[in-house]
C-alpha atoms as a PDB file:
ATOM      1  CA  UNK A   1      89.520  62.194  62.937  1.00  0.00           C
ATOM      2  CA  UNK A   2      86.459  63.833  62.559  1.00  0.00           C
ATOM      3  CA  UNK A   3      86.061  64.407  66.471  1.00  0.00           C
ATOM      4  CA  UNK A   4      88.904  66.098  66.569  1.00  0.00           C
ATOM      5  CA  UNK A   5      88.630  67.852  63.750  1.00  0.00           C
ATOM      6  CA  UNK A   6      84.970  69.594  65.505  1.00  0.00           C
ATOM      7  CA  UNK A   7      87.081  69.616  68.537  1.00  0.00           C
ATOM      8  CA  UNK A   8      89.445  71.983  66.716  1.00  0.00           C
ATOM      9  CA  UNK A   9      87.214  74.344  64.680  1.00  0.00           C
ATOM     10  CA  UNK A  10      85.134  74.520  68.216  1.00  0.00           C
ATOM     11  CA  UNK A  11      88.655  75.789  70.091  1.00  0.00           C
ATOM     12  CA  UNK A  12      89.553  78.267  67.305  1.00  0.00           C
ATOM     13  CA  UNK A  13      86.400  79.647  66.230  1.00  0.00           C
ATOM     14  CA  UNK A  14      85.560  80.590  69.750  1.00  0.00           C
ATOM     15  CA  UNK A  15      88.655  81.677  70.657  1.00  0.00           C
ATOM     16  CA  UNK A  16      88.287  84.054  67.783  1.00  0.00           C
ATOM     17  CA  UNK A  17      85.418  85.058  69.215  1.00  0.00           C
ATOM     18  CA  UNK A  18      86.425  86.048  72.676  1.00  0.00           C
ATOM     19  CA  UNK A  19      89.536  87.358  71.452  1.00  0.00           C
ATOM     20  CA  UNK A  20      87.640  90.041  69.274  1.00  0.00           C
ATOM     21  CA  UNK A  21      85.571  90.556  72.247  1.00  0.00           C
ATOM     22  CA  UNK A  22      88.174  90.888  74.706  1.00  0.00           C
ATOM     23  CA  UNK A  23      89.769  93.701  72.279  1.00  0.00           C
ATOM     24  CA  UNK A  24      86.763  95.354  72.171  1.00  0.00           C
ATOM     25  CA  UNK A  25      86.538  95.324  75.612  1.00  0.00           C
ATOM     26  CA  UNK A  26      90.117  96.741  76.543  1.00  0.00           C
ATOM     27  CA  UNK A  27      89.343 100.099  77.882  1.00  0.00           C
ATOM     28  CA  UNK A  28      86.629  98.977  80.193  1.00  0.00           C
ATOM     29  CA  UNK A  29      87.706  98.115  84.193  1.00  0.00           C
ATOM     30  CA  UNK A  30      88.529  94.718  84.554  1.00  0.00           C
ATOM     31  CA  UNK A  31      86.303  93.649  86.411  1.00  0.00           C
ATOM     32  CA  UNK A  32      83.552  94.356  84.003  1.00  0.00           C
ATOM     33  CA  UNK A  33      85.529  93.115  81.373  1.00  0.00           C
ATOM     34  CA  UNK A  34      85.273  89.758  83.714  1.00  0.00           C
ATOM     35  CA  UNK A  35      81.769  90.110  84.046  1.00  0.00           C
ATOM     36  CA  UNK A  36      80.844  90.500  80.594  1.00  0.00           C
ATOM     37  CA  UNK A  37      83.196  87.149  79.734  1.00  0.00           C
ATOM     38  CA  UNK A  38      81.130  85.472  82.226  1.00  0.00           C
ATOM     39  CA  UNK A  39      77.858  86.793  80.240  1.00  0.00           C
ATOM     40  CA  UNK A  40      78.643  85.743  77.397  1.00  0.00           C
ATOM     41  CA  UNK A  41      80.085  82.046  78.140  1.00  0.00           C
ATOM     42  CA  UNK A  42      76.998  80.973  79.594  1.00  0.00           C
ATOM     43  CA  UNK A  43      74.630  83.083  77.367  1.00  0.00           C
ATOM     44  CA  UNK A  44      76.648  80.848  74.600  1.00  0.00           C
ATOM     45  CA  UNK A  45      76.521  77.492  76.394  1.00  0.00           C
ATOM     46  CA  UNK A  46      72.472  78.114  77.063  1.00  0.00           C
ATOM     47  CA  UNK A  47      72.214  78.900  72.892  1.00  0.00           C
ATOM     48  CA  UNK A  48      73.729  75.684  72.101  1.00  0.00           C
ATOM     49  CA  UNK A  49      71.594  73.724  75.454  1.00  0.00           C
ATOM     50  CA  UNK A  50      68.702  75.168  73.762  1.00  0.00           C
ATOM     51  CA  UNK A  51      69.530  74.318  70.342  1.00  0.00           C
ATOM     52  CA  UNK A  52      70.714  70.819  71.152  1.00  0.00           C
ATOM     53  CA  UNK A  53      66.951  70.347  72.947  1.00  0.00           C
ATOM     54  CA  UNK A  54      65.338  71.569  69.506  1.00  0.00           C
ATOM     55  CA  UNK A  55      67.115  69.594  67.966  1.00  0.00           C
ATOM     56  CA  UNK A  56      67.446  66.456  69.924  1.00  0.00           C
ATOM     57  CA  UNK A  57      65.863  63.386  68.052  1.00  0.00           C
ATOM     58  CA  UNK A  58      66.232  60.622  70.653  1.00  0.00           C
ATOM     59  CA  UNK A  59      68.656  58.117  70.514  1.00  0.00           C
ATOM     60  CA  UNK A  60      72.650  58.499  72.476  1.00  0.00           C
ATOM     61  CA  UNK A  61      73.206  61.910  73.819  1.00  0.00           C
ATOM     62  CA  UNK A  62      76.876  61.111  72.063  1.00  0.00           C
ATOM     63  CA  UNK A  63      75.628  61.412  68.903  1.00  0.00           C
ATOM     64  CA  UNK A  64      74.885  64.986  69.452  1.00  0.00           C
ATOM     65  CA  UNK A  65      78.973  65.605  71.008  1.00  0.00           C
ATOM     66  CA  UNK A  66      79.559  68.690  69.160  1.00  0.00           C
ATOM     67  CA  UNK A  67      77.201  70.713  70.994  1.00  0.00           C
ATOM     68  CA  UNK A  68      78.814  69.299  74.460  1.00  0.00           C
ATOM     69  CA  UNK A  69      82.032  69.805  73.089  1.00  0.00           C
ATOM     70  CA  UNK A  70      80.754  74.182  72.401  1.00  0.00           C
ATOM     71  CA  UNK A  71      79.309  74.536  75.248  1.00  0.00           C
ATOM     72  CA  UNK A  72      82.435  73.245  77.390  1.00  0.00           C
ATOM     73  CA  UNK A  73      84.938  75.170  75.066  1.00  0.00           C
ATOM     74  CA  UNK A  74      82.943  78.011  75.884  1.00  0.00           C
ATOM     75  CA  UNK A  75      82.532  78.015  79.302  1.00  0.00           C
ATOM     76  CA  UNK A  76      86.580  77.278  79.584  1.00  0.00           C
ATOM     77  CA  UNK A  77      87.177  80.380  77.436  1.00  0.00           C
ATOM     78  CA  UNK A  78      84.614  82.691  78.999  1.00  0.00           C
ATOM     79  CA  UNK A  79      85.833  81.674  82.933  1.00  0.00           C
ATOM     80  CA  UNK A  80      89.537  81.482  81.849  1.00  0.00           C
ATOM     81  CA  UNK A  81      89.048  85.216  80.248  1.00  0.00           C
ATOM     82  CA  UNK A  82      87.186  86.278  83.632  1.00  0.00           C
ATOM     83  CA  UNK A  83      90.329  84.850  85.682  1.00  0.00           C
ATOM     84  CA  UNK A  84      92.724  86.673  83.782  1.00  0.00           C
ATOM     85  CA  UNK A  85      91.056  89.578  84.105  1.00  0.00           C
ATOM     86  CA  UNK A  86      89.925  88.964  87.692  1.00  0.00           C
ATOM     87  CA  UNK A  87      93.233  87.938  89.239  1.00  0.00           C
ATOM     88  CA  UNK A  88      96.056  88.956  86.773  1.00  0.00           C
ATOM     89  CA  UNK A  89      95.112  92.227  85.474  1.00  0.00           C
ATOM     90  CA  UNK A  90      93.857  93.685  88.586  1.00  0.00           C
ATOM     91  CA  UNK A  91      97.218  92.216  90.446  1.00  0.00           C
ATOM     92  CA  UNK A  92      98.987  94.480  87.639  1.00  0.00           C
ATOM     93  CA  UNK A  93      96.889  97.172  87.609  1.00  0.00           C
ATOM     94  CA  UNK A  94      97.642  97.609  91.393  1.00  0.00           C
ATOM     95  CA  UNK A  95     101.383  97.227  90.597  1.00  0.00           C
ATOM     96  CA  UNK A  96     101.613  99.973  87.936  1.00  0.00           C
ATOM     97  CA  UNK A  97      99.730 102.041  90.107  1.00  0.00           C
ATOM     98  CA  UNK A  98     102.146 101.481  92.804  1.00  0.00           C
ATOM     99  CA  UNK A  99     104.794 101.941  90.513  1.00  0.00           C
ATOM    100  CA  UNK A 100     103.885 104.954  89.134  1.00  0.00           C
ATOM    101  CA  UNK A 101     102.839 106.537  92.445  1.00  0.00           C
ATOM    102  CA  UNK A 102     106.105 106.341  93.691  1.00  0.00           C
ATOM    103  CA  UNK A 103     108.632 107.046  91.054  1.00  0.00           C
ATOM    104  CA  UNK A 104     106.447 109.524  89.054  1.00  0.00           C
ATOM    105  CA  UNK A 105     104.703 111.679  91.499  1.00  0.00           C
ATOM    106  CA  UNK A 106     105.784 113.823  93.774  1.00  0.00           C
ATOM    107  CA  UNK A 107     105.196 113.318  97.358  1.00  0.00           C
ATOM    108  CA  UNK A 108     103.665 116.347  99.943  1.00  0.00           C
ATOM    109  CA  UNK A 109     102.446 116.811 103.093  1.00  0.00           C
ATOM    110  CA  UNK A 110      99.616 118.787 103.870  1.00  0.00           C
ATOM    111  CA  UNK A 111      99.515 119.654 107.610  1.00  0.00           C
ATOM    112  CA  UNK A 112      96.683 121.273 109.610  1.00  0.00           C
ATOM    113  CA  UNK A 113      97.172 122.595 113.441  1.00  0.00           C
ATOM    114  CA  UNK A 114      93.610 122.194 115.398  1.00  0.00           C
ATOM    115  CA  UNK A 115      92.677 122.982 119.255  1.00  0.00           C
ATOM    116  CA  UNK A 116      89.379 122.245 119.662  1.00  0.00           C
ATOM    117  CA  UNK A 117      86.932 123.349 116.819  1.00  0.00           C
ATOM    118  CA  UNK A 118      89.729 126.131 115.958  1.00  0.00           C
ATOM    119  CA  UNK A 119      92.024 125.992 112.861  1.00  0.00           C
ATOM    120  CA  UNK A 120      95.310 127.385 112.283  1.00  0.00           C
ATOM    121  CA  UNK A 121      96.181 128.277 108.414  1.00  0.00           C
ATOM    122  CA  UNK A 122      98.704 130.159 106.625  1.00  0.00           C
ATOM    123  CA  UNK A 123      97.798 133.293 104.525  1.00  0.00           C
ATOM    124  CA  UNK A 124      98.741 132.975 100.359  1.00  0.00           C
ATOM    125  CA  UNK A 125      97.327 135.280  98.493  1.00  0.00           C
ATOM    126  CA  UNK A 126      94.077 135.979 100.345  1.00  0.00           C
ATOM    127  CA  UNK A 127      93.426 132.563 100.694  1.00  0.00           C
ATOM    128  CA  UNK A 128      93.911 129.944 103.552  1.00  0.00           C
ATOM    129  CA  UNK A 129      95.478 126.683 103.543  1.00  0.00           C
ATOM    130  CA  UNK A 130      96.748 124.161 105.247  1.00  0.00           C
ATOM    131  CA  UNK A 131     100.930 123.730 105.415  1.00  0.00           C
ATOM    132  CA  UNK A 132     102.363 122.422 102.589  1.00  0.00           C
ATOM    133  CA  UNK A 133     105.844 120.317 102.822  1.00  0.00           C
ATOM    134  CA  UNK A 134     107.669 118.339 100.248  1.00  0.00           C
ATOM    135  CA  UNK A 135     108.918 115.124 100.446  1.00  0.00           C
ATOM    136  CA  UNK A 136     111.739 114.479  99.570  1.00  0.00           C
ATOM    137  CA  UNK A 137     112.697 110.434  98.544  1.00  0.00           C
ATOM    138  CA  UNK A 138     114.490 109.808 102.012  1.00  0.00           C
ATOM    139  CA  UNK A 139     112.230 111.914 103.851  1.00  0.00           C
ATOM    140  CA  UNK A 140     110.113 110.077 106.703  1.00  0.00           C
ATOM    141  CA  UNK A 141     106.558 111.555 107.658  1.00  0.00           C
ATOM    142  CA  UNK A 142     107.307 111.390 111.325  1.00  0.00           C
ATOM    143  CA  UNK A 143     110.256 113.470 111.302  1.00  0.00           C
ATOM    144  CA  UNK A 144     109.107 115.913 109.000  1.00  0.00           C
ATOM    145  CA  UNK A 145     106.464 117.089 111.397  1.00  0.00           C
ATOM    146  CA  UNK A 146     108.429 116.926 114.213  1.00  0.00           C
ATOM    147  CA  UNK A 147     110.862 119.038 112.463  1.00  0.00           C
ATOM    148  CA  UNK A 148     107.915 121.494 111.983  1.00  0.00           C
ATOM    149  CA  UNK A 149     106.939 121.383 115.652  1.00  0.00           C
ATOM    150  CA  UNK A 150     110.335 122.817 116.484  1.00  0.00           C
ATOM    151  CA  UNK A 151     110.627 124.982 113.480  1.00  0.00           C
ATOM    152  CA  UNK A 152     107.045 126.592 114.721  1.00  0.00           C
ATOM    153  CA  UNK A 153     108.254 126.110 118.570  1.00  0.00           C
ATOM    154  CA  UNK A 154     105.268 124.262 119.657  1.00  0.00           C
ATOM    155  CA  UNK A 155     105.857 124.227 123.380  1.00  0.00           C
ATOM    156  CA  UNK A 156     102.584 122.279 124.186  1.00  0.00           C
ATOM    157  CA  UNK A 157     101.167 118.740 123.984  1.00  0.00           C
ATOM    158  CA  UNK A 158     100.406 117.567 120.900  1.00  0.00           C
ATOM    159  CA  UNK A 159      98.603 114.515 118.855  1.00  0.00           C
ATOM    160  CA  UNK A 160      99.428 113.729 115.429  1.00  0.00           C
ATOM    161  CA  UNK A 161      96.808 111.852 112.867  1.00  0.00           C
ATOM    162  CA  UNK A 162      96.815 111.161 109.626  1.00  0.00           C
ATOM    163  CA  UNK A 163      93.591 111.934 108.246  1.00  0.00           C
ATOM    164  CA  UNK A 164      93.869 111.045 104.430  1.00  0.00           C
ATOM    165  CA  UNK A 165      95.348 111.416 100.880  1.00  0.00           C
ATOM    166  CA  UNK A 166      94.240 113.760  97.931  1.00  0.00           C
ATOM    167  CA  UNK A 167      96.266 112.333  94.832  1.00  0.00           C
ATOM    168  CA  UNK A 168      96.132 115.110  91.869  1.00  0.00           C
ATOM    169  CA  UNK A 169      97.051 112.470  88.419  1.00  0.00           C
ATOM    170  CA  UNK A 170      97.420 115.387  86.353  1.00  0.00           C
ATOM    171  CA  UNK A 171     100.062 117.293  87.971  1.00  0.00           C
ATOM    172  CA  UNK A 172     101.529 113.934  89.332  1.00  0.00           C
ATOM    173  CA  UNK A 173     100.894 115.011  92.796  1.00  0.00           C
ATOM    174  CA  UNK A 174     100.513 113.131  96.364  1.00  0.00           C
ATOM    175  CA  UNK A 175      99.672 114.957  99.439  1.00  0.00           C
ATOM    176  CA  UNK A 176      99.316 113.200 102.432  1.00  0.00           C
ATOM    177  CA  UNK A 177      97.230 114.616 105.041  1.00  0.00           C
ATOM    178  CA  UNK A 178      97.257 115.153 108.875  1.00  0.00           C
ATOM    179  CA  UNK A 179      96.028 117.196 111.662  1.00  0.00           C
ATOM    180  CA  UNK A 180      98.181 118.144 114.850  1.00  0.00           C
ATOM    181  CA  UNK A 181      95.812 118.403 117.187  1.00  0.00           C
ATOM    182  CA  UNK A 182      96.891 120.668 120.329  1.00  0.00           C
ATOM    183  CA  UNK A 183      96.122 119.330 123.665  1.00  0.00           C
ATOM    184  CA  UNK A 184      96.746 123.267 124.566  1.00  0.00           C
ATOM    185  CA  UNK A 185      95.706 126.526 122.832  1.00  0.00           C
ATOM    186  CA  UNK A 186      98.945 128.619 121.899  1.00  0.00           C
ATOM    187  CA  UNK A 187     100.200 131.471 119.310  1.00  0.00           C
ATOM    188  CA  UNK A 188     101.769 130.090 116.508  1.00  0.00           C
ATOM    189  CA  UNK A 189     103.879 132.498 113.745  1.00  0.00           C
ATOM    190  CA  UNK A 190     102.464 132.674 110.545  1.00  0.00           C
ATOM    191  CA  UNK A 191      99.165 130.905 111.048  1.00  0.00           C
ATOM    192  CA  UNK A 192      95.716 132.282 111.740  1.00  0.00           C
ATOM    193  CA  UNK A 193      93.471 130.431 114.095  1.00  0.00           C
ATOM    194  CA  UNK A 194      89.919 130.066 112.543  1.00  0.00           C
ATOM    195  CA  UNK A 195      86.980 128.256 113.997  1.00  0.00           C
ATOM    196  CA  UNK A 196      85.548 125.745 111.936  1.00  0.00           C
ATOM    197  CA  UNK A 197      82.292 127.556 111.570  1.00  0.00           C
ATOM    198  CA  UNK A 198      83.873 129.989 109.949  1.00  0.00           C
ATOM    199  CA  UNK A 199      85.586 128.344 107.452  1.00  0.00           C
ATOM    200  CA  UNK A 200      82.958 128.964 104.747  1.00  0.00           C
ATOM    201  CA  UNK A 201      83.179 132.948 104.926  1.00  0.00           C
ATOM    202  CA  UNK A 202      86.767 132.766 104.599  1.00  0.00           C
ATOM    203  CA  UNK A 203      88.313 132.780 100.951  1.00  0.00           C
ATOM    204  CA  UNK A 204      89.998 129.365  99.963  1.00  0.00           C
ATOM    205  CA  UNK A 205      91.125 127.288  97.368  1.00  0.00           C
ATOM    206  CA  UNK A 206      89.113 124.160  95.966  1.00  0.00           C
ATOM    207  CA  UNK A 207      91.604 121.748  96.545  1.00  0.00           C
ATOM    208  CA  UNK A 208      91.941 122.995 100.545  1.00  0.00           C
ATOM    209  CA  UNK A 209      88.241 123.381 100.763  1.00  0.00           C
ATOM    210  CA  UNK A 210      87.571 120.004 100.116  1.00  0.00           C
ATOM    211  CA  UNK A 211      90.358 118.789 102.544  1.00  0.00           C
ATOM    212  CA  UNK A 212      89.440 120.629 105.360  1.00  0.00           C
ATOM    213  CA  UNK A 213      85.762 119.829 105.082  1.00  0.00           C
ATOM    214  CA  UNK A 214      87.157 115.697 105.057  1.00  0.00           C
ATOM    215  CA  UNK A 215      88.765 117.249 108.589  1.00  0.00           C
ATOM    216  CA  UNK A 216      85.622 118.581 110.190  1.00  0.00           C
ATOM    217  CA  UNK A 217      83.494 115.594 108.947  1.00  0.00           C
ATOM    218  CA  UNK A 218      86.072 113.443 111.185  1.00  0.00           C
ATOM    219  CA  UNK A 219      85.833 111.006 107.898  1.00  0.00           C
ATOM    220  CA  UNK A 220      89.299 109.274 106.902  1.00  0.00           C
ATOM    221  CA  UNK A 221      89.421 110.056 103.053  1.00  0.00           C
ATOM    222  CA  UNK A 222      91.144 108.797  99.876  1.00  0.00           C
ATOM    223  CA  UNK A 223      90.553 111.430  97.274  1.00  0.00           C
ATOM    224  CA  UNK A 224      91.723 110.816  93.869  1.00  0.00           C
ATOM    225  CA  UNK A 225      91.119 113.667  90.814  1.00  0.00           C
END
């Protein structure tokens, strides 16, 4: 009775522990919050080794169970915590993130014509940008910009890429980026064609600054603010 009794008071008194730790923890990324279970699981089972080596007398090492029975309750806690954390929490995390991504935001495309090292933005405002369409929830990206081909009549050759995604978590906003690159130089209504070089003595937003820099450093990007 009295093994089981140490047994017991081993299994709840560190399982208050980590459970105060683990609330103290809950605003850090999981996998810190892993990390730190790790930490402190072995940190805990090396106290007790140590302890149980100061205090060691000779004789059975069964005599001396309790501290084998802490320093295995601890290690279970500390690398069951760091599982939880490691494998369920991030597999949620990813989930909610999914979740609110696609029923909470809303969905844009940000489109940019190119030939060569030559731009071609609209005009808001005294400010250049890129083309901004909304999505709507049955809206495909493919025939969106084909529809804007036609709707700009571009009569040449054409490759489309998508380049990145700028995701704004304030205003709940996705924009999903690509270049049109023309195979061909042509006129095209509404947009001015600027070379690249250019770029930073003409006036722009932020948000389209940092996008078509991405462009021009030919980097695929996943910008989140």
């Amino acid at each position: 009775m009295n093994v089981i009794y140490e047994i017991f008071s081993a299994i709840l008194i560190l399982g208050l522990l980590f459970y105060i730790l683990n609330e103290a923890l809950k605003n850090l990324k999981y996998k810190i919050r892993g990390l730190i279970n790790l930490i402190v699981s072995l940190v805990l089972s090396v106290a007790v080794g140590v302890t149980l080596w100061l205090d060691y007398r000779g004789g059975s090492l069964l005599q001396y169970y309790y501290y084998f029975v802490f320093i295995g309750v601890a290690l279970i806690y500390g690398f069951a915590y760091a599982y939880y954390q490691l494998k369920y929490v991030r597999r949620t995390s990813r989930l909610n993130k999914r979740i609110i991504s696609k029923y909470y935001f809303t969905d844009y495309l940000y489109v940019v014509y190119r030939f060569e090292n030559n731009f071609y933005l609209q005009k808001n405002k005294d400010k250049y940008q890129g083309i901004v369409l909304k999505l709507g929830k049955s809206d495909f990206h493919d025939s969106m910009l084909l529809n804007l081909n036609k709707r700009l009549q571009i009569s040449k050759r054409f490759d489309i890429n998508k380049v990145g995604k700028y995701t704004e978590r304030l205003k709940r906003k996705v924009y999903y980026c690509y270049v049109i690159d023309l195979l061909e130089q042509e006129d095209i209504s509404g947009l001015e064609m600027i070379n690249a070089y250019n770029l930073i003595n003409v006036n722009q937003n932020d948000f389209d600054k940092e996008i078509l820099y991405r462009i021009i450093l030919g980097e695929v990007f996943d910008i989140e603010k």
